[in-house]
Protein backbone atom coordinates (compact mmCIF):
# COMPACT_ATOMS: atom_id res chain seq x y z
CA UNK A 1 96.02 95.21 84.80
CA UNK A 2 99.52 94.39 86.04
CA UNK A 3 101.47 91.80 84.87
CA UNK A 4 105.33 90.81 85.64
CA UNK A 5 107.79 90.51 82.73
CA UNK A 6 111.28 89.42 82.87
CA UNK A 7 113.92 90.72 80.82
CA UNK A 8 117.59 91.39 80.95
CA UNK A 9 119.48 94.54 79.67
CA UNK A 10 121.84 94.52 82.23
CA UNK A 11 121.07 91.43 84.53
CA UNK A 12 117.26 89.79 85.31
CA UNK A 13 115.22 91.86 86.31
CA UNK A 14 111.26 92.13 87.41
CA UNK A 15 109.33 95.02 86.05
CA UNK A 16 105.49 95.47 86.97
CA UNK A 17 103.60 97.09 84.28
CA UNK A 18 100.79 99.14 85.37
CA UNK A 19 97.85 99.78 82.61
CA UNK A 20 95.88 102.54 83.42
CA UNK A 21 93.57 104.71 81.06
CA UNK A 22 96.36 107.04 80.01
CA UNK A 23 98.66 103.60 78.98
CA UNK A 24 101.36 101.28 79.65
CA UNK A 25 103.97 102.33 82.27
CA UNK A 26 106.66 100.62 83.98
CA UNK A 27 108.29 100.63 87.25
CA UNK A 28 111.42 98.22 88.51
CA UNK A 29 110.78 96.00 90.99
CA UNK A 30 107.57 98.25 92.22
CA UNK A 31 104.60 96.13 92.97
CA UNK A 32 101.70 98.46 93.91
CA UNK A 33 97.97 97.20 95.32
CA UNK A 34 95.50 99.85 96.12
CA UNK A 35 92.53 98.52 98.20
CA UNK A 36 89.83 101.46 99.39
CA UNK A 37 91.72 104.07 100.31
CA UNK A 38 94.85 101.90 101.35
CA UNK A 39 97.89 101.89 98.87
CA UNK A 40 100.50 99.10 99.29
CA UNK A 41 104.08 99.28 97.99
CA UNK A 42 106.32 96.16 97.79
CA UNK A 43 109.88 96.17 96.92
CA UNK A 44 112.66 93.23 97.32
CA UNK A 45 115.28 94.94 98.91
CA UNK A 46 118.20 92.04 97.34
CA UNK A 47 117.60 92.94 93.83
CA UNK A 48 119.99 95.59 91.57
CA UNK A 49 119.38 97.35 88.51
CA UNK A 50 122.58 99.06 88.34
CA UNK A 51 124.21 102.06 89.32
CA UNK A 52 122.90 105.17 89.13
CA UNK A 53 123.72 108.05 86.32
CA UNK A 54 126.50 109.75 88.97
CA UNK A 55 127.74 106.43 89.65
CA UNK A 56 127.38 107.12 93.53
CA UNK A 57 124.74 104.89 94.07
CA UNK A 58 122.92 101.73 93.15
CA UNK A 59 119.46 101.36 91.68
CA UNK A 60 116.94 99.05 93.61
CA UNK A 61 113.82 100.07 92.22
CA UNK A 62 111.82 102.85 90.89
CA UNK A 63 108.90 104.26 89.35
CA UNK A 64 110.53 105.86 86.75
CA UNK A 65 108.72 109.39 87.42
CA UNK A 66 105.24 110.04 88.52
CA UNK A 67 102.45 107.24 88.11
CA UNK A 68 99.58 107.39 88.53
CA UNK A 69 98.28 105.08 91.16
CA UNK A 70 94.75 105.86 92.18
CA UNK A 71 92.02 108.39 90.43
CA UNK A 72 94.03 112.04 90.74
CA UNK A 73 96.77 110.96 93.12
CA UNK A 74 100.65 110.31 91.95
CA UNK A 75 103.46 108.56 93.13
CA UNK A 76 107.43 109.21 92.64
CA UNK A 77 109.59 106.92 93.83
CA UNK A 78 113.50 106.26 93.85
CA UNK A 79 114.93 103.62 96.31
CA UNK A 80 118.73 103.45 96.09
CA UNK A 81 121.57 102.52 98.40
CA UNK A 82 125.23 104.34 97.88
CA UNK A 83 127.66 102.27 96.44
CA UNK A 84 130.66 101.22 98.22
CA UNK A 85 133.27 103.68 96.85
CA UNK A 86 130.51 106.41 97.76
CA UNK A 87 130.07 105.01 101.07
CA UNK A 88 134.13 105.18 101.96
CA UNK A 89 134.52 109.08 100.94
């Protein structure tokens, strides 16, 4: 079951829960369709969540560690783009 929620801690954001038989989990702007043996990741590329823990770059989306996203197989993902001061060093 996924369903999209809207909230804002540090701005709006989109996250896609993902209910599977182990429980609720959430990824940021991650919208995942598995059909067969075919997995399909979306991600808007304009939205933000914020910069990253170092500071040196800025959140996009994520998984927020490994999820599960068929029966046995896992998926980690981080997409982040450096932020400007980062960029200039």
């Amino acid at each position: 079951m996924k369903e999209n929620l809207r909230f804002s801690p540090r701005r709006s954001q989109t996250v896609t829960k993902v209910t599977n038989m182990k429980g609720v989990h959430t990824m940021k702007n991650v919208t995942t369709k598995l059909e067969g043996t075919k997995l399909t990741i979306e991600i808007d590329l304009e939205k933000e969540f914020g910069p990253s823990s170092s500071g040196k770059s800025v959140i996009i989306a994520s998984s927020e560690g490994n999820k599960e996203v068929a029966p046995g197989v896992k998926m980690g993902l981080n997409i982040y783009k450096a932020t400007k001061v980062a960029a200039t060093k």
